[in-house]
C-alpha atoms as a PDB file:
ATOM      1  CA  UNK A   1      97.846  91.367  88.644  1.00  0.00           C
ATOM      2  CA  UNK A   2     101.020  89.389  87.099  1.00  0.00           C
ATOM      3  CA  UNK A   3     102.259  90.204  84.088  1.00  0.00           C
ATOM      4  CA  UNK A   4     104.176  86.296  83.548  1.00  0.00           C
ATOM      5  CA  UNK A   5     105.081  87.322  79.453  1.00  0.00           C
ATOM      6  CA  UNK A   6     107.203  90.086  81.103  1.00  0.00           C
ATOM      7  CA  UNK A   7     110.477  88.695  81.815  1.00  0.00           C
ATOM      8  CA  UNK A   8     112.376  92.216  81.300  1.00  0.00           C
ATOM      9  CA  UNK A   9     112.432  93.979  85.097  1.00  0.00           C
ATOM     10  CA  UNK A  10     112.111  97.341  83.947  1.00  0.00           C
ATOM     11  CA  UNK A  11     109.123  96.330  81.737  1.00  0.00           C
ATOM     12  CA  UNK A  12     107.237  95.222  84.604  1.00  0.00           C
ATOM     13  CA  UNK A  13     108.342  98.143  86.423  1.00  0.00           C
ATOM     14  CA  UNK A  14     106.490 100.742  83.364  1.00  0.00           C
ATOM     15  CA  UNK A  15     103.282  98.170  83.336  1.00  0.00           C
ATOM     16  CA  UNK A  16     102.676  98.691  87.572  1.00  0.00           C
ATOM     17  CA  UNK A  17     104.289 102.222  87.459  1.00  0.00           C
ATOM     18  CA  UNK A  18     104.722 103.601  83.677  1.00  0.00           C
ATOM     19  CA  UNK A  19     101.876 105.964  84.184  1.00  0.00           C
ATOM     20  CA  UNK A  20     102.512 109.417  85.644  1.00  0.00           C
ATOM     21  CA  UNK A  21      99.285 109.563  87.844  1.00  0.00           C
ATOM     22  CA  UNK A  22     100.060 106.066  89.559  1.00  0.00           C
ATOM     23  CA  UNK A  23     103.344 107.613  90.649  1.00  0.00           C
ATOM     24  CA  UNK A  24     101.654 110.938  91.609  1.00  0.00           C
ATOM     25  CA  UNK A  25      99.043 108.964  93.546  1.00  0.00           C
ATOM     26  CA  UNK A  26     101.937 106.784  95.575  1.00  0.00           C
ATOM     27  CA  UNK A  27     103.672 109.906  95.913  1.00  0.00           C
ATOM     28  CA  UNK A  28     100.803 111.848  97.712  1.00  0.00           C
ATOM     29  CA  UNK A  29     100.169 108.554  99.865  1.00  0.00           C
ATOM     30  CA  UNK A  30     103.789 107.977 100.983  1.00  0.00           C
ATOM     31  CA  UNK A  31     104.973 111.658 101.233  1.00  0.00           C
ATOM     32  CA  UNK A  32     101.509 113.560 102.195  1.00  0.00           C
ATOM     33  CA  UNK A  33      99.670 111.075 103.838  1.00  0.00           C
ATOM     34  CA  UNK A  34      96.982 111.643 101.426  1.00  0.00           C
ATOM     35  CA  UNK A  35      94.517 108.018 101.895  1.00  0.00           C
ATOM     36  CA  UNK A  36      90.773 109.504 101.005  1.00  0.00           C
ATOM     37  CA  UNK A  37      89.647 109.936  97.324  1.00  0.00           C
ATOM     38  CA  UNK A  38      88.976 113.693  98.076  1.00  0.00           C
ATOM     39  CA  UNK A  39      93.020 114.190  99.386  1.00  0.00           C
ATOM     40  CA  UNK A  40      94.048 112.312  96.235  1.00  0.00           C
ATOM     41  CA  UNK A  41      91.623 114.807  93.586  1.00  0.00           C
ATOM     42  CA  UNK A  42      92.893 117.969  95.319  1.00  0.00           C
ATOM     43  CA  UNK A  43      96.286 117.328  94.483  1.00  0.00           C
ATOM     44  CA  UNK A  44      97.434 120.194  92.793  1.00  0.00           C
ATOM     45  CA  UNK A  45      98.151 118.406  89.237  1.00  0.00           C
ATOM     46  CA  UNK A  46      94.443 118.045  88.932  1.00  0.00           C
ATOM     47  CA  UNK A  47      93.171 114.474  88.265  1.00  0.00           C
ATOM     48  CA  UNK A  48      90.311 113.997  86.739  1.00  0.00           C
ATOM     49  CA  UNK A  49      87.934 111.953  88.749  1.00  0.00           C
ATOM     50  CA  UNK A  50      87.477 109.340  86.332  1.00  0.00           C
ATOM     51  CA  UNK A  51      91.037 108.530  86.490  1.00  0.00           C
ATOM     52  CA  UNK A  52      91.468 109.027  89.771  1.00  0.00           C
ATOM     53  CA  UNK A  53      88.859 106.181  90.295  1.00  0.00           C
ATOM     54  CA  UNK A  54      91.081 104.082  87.496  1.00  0.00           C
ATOM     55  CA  UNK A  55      94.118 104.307  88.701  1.00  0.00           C
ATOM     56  CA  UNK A  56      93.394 103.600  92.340  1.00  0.00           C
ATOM     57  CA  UNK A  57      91.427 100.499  91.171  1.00  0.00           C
ATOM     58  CA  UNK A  58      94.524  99.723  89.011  1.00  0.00           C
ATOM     59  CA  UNK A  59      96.473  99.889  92.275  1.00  0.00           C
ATOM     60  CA  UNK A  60      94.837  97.918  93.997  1.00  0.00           C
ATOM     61  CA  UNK A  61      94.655  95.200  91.765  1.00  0.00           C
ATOM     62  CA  UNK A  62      98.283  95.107  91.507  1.00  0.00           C
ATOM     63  CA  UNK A  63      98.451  95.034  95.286  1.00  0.00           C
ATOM     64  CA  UNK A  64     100.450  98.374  95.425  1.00  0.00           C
ATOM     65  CA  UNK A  65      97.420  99.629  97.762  1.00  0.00           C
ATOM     66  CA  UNK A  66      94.582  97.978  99.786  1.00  0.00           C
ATOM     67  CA  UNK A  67      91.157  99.854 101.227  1.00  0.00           C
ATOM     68  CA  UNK A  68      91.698  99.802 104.377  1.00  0.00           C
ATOM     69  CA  UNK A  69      87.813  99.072 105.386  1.00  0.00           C
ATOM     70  CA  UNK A  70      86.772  97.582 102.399  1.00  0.00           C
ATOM     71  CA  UNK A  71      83.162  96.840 104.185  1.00  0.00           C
ATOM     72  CA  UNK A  72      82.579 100.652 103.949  1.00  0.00           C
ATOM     73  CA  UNK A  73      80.342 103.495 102.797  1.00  0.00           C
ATOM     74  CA  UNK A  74      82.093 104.740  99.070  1.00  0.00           C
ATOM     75  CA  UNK A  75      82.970 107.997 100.899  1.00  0.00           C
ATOM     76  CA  UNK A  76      84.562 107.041 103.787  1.00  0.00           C
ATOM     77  CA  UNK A  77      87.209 104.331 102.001  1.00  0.00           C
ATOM     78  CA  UNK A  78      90.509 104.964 103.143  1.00  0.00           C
ATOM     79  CA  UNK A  79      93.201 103.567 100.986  1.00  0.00           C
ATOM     80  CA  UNK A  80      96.767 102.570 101.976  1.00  0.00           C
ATOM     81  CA  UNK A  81     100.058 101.609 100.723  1.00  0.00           C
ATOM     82  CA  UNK A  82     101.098  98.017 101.154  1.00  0.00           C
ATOM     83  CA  UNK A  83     104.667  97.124 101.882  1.00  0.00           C
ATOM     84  CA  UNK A  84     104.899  96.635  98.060  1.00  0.00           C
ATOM     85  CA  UNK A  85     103.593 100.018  97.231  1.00  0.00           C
ATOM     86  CA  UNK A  86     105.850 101.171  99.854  1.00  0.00           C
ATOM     87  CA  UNK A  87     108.707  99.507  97.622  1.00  0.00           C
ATOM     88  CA  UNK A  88     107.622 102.316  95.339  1.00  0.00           C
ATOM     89  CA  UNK A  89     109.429 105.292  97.226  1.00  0.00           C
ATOM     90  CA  UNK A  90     113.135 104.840  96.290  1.00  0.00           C
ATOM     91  CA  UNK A  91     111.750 105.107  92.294  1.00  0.00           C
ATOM     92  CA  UNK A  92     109.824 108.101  92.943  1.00  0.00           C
ATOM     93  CA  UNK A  93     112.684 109.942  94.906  1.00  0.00           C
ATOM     94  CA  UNK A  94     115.202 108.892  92.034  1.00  0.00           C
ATOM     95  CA  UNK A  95     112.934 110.254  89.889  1.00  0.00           C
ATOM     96  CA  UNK A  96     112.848 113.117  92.208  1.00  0.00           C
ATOM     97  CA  UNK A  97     116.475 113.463  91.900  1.00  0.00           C
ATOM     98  CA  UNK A  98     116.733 113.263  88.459  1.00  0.00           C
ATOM     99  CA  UNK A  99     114.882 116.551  87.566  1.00  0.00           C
ATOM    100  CA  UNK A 100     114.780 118.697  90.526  1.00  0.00           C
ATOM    101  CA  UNK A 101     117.575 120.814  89.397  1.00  0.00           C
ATOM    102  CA  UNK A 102     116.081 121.344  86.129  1.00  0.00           C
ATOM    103  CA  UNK A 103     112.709 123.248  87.951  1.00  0.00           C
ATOM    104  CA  UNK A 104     113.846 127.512  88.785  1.00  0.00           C
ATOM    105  CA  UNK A 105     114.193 126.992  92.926  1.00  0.00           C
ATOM    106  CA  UNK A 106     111.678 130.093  92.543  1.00  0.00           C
ATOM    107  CA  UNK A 107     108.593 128.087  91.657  1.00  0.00           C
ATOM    108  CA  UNK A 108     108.727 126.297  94.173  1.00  0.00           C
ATOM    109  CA  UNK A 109     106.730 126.744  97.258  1.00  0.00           C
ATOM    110  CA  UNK A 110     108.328 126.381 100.817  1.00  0.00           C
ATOM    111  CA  UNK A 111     107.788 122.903 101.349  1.00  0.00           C
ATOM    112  CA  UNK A 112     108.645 122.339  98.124  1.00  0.00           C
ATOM    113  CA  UNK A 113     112.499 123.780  99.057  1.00  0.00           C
ATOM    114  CA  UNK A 114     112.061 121.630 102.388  1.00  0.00           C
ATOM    115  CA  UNK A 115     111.800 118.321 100.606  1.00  0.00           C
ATOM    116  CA  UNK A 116     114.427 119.380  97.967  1.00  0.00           C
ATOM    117  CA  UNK A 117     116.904 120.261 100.739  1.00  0.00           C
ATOM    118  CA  UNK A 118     116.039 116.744 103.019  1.00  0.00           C
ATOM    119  CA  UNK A 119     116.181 114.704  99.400  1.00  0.00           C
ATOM    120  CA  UNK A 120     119.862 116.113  98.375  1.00  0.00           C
ATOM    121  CA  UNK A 121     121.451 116.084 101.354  1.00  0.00           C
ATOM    122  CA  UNK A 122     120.329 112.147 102.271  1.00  0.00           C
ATOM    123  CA  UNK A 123     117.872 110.548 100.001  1.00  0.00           C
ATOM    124  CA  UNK A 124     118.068 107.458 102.325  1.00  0.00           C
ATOM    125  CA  UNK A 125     117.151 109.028 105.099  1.00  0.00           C
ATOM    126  CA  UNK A 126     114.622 110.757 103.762  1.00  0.00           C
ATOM    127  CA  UNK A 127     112.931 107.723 102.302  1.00  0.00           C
ATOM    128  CA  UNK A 128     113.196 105.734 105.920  1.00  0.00           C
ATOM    129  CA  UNK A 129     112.204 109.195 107.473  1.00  0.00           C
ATOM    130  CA  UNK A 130     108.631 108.948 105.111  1.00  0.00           C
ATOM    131  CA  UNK A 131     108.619 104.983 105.771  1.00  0.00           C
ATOM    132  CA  UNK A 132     108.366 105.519 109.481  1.00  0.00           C
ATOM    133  CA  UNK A 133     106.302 108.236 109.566  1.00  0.00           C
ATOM    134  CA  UNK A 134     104.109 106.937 106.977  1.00  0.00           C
ATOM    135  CA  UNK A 135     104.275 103.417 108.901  1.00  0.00           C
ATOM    136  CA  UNK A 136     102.814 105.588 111.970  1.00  0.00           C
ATOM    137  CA  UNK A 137     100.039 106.939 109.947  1.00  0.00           C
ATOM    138  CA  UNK A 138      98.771 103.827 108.727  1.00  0.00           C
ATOM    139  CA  UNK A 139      98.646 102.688 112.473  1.00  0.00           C
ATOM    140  CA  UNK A 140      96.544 105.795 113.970  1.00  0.00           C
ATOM    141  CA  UNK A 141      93.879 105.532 111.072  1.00  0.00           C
ATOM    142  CA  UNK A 142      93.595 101.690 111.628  1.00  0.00           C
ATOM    143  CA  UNK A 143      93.007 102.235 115.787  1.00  0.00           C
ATOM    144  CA  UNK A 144      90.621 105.094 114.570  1.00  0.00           C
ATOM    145  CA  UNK A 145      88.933 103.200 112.628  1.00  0.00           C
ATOM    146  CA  UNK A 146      88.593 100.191 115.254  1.00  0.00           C
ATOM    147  CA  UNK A 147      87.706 102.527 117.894  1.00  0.00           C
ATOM    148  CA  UNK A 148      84.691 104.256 115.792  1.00  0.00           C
ATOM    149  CA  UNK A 149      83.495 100.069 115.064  1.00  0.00           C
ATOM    150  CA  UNK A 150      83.327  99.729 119.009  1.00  0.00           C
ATOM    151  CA  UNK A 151      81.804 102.641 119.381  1.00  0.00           C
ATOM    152  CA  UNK A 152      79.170 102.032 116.392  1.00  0.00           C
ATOM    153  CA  UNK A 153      78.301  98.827 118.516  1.00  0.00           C
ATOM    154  CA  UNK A 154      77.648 100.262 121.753  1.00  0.00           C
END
């Protein structure tokens, strides 16, 4: 989806990303590895499933996501980040960044204070850290997925 009356970066940026829950969603794909419509609604900010199923169509129209096996059944779709939605991780580690401090260290859960700790002491190498892994990921579902075809065939 192109927005061509947008000239202004950052306007673009808020029209593909303005909305909390497309940044959540991104966020649980890049960081947790989350890919099935079920990992995405038990996220523990609670989206409701009607705009669960809007925003992820919104995604992938703007090519920030793809199905991985568009050909199959509604609950076994697996959805990815493209590189473009990888793009995405710097802006939601900034954001990160910018209000961390602000949240009482004892709310937070342990992995919570593990992902604070990796994001303030290298924020770049925590965002190549989540690229590769993430980029690993993304390979083992797509040679599961090929390896369950070949065995539907036999």
């Amino acid at each position: 989806m192109e927005y061509p009356l947008l000239t202004c970066a950052i306007a673009r940026s808020t029209k593909v990303l303005g909305d909390s829950w497309s940044l959540l969603i991104m966020r649980d794909m890049l960081c947790h590895k989350h890919s099935k419509f079920k990992d995405f609604k038990a996220s523990k900010e609670k989206i409701a499933s009607n705009i669960l199923t809007n925003r992820l169509k919104s995604l992938l129209e703007m090519g920030l996501i793809e199905k991985l096996d568009p050909e199959g059944t509604k609950k076994s779709t697996t959805y990815i980040a493209t590189p473009k939605g990888m793009d995405s991780l710097p802006i939601i580690c900034q954001m990160y960044l910018f209000s961390i401090d602000s949240i009482d260290e004892t709310l937070l859960d342990d992995m919570q204070k593990n992902i604070k700790k990796q994001i303030k002491c290298d924020v770049t190498l925590f965002q190549q850290t989540k690229i590769s892994e993430y980029k690993i990921f993304v390979e083992d579902l797509r040679e599961k997925l090929k390896l369950s075809k070949l065995a539907l065939k036999k």
